[in-house]
PDB file of N, CA and C in Angstrom:
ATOM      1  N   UNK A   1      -4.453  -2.845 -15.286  1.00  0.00           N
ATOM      2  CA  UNK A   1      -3.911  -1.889 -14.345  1.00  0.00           C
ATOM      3  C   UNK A   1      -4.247  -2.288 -12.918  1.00  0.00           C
ATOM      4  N   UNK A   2      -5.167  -3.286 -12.725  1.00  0.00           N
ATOM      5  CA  UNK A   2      -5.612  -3.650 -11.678  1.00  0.00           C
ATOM      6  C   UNK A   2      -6.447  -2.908 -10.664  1.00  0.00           C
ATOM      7  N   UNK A   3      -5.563  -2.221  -9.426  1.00  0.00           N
ATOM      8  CA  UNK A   3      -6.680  -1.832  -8.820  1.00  0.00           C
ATOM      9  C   UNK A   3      -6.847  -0.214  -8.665  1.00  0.00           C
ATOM     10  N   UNK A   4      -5.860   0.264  -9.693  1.00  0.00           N
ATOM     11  CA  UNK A   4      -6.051   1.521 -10.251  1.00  0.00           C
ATOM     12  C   UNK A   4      -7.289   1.822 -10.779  1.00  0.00           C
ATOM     13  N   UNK A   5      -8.091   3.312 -10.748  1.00  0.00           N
ATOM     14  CA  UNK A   5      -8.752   3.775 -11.176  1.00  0.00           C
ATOM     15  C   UNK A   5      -8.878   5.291 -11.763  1.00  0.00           C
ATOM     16  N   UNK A   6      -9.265   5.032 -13.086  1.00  0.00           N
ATOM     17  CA  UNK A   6      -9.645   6.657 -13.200  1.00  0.00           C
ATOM     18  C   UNK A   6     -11.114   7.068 -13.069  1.00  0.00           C
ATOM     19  N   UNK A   7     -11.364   8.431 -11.893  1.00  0.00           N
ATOM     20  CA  UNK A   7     -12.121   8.793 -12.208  1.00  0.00           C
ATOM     21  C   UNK A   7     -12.564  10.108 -12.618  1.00  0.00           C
ATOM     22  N   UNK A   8     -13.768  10.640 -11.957  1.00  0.00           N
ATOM     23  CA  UNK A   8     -14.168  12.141 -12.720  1.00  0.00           C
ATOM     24  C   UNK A   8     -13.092  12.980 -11.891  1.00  0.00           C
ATOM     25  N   UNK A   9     -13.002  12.489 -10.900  1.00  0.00           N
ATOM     26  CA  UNK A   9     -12.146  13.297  -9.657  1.00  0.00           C
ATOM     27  C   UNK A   9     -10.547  13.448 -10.180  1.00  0.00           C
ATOM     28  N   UNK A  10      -9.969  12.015 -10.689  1.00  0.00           N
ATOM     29  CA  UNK A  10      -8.867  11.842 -10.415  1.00  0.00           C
ATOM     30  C   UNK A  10      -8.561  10.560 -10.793  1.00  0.00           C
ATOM     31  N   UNK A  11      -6.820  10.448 -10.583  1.00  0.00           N
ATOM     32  CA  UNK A  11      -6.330   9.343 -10.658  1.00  0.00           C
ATOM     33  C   UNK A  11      -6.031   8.474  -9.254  1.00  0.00           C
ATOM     34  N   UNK A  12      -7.035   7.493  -9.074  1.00  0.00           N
ATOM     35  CA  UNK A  12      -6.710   6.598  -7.733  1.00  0.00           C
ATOM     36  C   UNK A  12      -5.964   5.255  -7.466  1.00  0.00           C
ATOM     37  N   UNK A  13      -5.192   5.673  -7.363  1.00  0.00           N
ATOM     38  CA  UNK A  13      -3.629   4.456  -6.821  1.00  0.00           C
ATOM     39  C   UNK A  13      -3.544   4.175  -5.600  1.00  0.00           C
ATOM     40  N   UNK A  14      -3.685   2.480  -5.320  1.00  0.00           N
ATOM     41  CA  UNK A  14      -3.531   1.916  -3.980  1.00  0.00           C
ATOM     42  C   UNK A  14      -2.188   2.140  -3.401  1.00  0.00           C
ATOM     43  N   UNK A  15      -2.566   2.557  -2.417  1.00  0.00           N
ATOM     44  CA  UNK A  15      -1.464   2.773  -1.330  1.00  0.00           C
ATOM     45  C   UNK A  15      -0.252   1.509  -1.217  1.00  0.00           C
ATOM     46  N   UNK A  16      -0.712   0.641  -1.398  1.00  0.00           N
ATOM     47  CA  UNK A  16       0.113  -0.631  -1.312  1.00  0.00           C
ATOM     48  C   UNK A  16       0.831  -0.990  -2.478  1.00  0.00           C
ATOM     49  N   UNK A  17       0.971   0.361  -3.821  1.00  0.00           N
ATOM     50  CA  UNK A  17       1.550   0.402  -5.166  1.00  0.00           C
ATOM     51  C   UNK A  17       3.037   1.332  -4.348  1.00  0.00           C
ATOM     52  N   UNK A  18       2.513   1.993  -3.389  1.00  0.00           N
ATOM     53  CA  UNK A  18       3.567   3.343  -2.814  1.00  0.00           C
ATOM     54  C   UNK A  18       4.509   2.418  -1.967  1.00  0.00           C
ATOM     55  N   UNK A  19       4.600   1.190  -1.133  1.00  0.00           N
ATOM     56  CA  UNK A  19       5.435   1.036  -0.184  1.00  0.00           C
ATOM     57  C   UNK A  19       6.708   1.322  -0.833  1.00  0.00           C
ATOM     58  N   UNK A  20       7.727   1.292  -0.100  1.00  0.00           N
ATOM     59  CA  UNK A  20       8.926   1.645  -0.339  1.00  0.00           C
ATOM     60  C   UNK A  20       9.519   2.882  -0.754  1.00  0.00           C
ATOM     61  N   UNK A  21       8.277   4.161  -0.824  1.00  0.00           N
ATOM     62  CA  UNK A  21       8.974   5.082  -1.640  1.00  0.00           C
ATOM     63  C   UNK A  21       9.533   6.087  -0.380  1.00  0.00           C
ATOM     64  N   UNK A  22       8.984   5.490   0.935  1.00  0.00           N
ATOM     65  CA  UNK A  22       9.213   6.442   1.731  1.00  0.00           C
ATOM     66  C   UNK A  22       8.201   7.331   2.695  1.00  0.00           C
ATOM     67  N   UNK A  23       8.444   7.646   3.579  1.00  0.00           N
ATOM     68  CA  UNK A  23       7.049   8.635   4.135  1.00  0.00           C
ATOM     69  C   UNK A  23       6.602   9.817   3.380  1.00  0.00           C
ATOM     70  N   UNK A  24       7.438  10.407   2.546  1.00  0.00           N
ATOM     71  CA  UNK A  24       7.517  11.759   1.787  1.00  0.00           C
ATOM     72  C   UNK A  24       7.466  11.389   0.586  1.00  0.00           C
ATOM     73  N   UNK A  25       6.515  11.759  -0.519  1.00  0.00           N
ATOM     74  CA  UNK A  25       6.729  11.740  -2.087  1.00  0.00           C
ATOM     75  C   UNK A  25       6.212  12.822  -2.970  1.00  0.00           C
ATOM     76  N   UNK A  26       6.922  12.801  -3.816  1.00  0.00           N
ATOM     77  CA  UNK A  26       7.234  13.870  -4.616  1.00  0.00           C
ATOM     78  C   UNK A  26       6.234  13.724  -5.889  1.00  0.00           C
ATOM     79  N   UNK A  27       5.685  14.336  -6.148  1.00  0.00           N
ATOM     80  CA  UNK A  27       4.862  13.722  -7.531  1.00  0.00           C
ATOM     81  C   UNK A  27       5.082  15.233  -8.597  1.00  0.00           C
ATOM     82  N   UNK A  28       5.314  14.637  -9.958  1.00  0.00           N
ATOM     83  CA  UNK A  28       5.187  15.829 -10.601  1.00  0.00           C
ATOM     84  C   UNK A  28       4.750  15.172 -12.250  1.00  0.00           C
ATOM     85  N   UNK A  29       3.999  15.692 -12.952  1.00  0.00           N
ATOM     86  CA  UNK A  29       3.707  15.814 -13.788  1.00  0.00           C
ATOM     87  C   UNK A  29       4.189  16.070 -15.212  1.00  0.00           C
ATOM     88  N   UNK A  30       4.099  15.548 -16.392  1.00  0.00           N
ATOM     89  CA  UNK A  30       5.223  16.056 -17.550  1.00  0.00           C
ATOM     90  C   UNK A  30       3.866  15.770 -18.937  1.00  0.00           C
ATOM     91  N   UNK A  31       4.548  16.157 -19.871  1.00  0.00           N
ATOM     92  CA  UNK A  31       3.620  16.025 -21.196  1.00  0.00           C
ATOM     93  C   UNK A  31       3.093  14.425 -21.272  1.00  0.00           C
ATOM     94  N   UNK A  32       3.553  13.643 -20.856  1.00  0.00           N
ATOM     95  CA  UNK A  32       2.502  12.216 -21.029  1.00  0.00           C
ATOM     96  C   UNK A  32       2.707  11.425 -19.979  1.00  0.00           C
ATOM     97  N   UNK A  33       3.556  11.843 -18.661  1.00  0.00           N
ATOM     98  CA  UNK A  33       3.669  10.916 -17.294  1.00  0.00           C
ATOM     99  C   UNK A  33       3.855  11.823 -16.194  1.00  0.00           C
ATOM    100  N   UNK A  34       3.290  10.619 -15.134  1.00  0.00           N
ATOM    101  CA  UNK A  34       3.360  11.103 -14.193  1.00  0.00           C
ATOM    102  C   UNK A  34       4.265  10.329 -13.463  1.00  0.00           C
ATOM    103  N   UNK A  35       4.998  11.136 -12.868  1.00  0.00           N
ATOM    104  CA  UNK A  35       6.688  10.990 -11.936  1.00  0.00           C
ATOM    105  C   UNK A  35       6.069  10.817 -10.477  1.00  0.00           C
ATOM    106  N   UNK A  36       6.214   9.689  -9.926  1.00  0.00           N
ATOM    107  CA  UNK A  36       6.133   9.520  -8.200  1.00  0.00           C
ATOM    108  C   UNK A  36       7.466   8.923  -7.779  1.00  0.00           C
ATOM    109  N   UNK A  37       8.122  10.073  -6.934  1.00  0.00           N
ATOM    110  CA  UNK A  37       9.369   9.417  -6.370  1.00  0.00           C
ATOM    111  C   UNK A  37       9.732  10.027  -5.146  1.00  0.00           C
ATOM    112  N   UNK A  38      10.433   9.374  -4.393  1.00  0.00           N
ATOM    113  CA  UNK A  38      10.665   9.802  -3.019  1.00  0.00           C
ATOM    114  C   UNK A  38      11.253  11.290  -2.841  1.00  0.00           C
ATOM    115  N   UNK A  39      11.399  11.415  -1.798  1.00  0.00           N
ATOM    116  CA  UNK A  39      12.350  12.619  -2.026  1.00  0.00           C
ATOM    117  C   UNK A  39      14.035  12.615  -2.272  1.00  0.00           C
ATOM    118  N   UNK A  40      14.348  11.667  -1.577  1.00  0.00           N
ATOM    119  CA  UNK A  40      15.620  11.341  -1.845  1.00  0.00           C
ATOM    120  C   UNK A  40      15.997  10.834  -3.246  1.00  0.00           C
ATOM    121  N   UNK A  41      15.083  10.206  -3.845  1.00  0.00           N
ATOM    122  CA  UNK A  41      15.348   9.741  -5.588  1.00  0.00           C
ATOM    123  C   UNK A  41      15.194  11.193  -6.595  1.00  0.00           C
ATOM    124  N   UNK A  42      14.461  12.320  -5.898  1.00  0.00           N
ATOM    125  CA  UNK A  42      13.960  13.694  -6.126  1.00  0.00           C
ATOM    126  C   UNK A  42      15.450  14.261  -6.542  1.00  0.00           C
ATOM    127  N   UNK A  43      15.833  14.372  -5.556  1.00  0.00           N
ATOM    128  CA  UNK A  43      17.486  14.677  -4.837  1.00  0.00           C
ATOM    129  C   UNK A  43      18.528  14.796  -5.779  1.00  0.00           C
ATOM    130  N   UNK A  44      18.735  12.957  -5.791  1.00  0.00           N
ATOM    131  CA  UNK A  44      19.636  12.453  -6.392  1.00  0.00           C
ATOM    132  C   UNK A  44      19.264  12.323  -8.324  1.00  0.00           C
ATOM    133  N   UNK A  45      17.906  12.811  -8.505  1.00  0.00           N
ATOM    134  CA  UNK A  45      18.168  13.039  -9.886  1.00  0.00           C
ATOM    135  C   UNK A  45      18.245  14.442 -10.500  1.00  0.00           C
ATOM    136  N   UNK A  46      18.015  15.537  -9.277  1.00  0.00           N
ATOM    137  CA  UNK A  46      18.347  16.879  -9.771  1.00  0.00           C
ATOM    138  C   UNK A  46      19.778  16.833  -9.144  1.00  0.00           C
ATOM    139  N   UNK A  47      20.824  16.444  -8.596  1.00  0.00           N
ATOM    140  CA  UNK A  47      21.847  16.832  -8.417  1.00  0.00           C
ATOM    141  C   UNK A  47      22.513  16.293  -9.890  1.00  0.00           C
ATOM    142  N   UNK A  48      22.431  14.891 -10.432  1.00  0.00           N
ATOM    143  CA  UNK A  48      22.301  14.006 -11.612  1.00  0.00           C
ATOM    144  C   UNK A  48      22.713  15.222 -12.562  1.00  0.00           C
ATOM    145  N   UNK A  49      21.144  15.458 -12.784  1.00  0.00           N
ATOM    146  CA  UNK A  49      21.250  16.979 -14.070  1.00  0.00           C
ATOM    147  C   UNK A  49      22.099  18.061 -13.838  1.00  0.00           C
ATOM    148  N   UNK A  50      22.428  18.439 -12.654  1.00  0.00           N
ATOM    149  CA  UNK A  50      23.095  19.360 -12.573  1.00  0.00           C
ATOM    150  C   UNK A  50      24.966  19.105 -12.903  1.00  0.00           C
ATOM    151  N   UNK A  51      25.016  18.015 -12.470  1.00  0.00           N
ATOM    152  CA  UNK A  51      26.056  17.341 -12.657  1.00  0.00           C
ATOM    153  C   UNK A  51      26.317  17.363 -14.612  1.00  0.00           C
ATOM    154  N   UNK A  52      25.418  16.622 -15.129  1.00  0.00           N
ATOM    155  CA  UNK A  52      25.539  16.832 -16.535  1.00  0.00           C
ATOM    156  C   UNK A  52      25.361  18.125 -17.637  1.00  0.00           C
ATOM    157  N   UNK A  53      24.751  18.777 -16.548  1.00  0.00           N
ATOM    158  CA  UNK A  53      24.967  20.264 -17.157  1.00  0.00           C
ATOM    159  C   UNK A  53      26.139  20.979 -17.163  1.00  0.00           C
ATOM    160  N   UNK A  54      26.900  20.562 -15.716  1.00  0.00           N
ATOM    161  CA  UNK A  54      28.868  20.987 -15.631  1.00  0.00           C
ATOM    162  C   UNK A  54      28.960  20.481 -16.743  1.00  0.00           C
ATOM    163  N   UNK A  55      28.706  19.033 -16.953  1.00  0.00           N
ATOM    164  CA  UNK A  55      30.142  18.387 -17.869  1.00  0.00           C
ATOM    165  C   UNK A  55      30.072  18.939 -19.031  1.00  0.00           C
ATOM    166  N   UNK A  56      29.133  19.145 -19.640  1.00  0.00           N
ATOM    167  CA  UNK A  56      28.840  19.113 -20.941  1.00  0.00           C
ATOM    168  C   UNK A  56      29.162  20.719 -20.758  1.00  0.00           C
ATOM    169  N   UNK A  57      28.978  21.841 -20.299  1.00  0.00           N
ATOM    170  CA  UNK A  57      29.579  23.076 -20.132  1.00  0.00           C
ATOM    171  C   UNK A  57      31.334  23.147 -20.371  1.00  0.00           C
ATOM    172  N   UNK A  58      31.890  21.983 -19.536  1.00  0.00           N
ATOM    173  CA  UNK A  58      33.233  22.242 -19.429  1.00  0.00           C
ATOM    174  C   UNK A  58      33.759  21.701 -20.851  1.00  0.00           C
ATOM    175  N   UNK A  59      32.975  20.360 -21.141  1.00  0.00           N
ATOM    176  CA  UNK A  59      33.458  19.960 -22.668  1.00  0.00           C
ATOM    177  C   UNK A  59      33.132  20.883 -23.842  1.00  0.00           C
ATOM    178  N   UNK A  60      31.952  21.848 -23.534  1.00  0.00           N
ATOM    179  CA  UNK A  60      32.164  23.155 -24.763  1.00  0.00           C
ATOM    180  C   UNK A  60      33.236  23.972 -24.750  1.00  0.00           C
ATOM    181  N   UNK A  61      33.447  24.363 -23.580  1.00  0.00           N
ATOM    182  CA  UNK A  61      35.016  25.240 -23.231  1.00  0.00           C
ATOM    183  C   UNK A  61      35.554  24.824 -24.085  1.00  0.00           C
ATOM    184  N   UNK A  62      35.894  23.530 -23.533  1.00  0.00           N
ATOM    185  CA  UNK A  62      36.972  22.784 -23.715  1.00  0.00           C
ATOM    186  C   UNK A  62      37.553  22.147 -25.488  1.00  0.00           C
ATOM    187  N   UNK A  63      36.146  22.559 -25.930  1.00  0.00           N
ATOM    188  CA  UNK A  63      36.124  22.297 -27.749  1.00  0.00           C
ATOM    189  C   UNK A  63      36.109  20.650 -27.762  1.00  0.00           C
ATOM    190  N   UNK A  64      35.083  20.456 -27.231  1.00  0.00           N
ATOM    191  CA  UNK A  64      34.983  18.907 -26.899  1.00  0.00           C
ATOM    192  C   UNK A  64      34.105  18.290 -28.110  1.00  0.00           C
ATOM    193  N   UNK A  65      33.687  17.311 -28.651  1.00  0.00           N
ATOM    194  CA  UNK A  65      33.029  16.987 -29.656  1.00  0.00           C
ATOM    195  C   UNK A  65      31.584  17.527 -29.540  1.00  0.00           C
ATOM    196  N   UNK A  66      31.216  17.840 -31.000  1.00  0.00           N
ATOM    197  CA  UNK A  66      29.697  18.436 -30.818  1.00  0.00           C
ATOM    198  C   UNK A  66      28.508  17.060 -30.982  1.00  0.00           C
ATOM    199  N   UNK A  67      27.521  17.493 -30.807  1.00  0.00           N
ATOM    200  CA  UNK A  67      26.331  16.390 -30.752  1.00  0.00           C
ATOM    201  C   UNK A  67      26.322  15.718 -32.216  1.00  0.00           C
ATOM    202  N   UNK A  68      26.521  16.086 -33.552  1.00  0.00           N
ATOM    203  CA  UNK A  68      26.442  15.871 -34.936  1.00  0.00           C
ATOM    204  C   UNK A  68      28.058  14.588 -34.569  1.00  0.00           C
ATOM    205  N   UNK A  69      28.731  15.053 -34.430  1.00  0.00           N
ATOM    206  CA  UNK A  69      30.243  14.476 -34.144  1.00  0.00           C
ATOM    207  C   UNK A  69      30.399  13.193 -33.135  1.00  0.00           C
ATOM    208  N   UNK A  70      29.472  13.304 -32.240  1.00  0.00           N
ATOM    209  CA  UNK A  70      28.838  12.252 -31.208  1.00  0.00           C
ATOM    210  C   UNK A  70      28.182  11.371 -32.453  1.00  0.00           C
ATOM    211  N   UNK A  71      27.025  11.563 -32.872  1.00  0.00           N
ATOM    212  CA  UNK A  71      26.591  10.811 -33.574  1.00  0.00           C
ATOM    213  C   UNK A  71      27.098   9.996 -34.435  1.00  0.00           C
ATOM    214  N   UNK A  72      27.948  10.932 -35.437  1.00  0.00           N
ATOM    215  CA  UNK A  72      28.329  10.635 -37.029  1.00  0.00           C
ATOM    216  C   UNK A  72      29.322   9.260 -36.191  1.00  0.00           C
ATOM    217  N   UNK A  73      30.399   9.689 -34.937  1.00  0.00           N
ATOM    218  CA  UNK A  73      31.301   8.627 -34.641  1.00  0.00           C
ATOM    219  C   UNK A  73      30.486   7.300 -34.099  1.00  0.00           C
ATOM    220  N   UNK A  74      29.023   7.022 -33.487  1.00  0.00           N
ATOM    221  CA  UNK A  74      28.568   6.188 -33.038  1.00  0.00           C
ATOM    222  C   UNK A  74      28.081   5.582 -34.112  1.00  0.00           C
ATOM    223  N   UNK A  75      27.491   6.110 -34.951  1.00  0.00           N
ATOM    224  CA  UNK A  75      26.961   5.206 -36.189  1.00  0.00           C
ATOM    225  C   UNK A  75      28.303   4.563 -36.962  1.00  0.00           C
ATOM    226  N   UNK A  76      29.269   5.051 -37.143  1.00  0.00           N
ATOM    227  CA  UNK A  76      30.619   4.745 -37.409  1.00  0.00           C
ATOM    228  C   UNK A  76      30.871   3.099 -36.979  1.00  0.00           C
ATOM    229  N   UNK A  77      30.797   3.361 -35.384  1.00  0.00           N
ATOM    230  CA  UNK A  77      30.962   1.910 -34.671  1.00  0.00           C
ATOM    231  C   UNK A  77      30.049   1.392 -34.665  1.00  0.00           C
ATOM    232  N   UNK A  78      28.837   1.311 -35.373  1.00  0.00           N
ATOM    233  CA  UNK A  78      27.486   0.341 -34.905  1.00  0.00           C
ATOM    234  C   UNK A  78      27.421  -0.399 -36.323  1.00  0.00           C
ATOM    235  N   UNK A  79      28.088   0.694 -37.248  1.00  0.00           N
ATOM    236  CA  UNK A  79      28.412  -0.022 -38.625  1.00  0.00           C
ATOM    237  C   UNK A  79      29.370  -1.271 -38.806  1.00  0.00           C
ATOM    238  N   UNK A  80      30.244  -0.492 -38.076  1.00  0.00           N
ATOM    239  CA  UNK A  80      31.841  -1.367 -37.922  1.00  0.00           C
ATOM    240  C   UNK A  80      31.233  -3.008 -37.280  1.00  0.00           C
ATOM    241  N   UNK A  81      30.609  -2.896 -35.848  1.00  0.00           N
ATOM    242  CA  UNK A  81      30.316  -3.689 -35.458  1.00  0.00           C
ATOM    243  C   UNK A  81      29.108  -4.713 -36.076  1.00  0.00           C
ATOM    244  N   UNK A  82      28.549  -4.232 -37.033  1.00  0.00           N
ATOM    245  CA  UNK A  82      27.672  -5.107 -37.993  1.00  0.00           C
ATOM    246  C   UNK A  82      28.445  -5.646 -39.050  1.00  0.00           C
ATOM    247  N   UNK A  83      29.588  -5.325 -39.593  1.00  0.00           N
ATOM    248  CA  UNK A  83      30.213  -5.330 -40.479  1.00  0.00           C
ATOM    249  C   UNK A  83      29.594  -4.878 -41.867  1.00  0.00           C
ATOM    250  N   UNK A  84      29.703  -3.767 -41.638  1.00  0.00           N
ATOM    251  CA  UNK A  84      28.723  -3.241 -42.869  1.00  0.00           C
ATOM    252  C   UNK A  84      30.289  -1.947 -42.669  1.00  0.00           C
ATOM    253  N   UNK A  85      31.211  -1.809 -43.367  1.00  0.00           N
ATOM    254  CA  UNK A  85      32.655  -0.677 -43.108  1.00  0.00           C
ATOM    255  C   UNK A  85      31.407   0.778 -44.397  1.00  0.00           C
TER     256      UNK A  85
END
């Protein structure tokens, strides 16, 4: 990990791991990682989700294929493409 450290305090990450993310960063926490990203990468991955939350809304309307139906057709083609029919 190099010049990372854990200690009793905390997790300590060299500053010189951060260039590029920006003057502003966002850090957040999840069940086994930790997320450091600018704010603008912040941004652009909650607009992202929100975006895929329309689609997939309008394709239920819409009687669009369900997740079982997604699947069953991808294993379909991964078969096809092994040649295993």
């Amino acid at each position: 990990m190099g010049d990372a450290r854990y200690t009793k305090n905390g997790f300590l990450i060299p500053s010189k791991w951060l260039k590029g993310f920006g003057a502003k960063l966002r850090i957040q926490r999840g069940a086994n990682v930790l997320i450091i990203e600018s704010e603008e990468r912040e941004a652009s991955r909650k607009q992202l989700g929100r975006m895929v939350r329309a689609l997939r809304g309008s394709a239920a309307k819409l009687g669009g294929p369900t997740l079982s139906e997604i699947e069953k057709l991808v294993n379909e083609v991964r078969k096809a493409r092994a040649g295993r029919h």
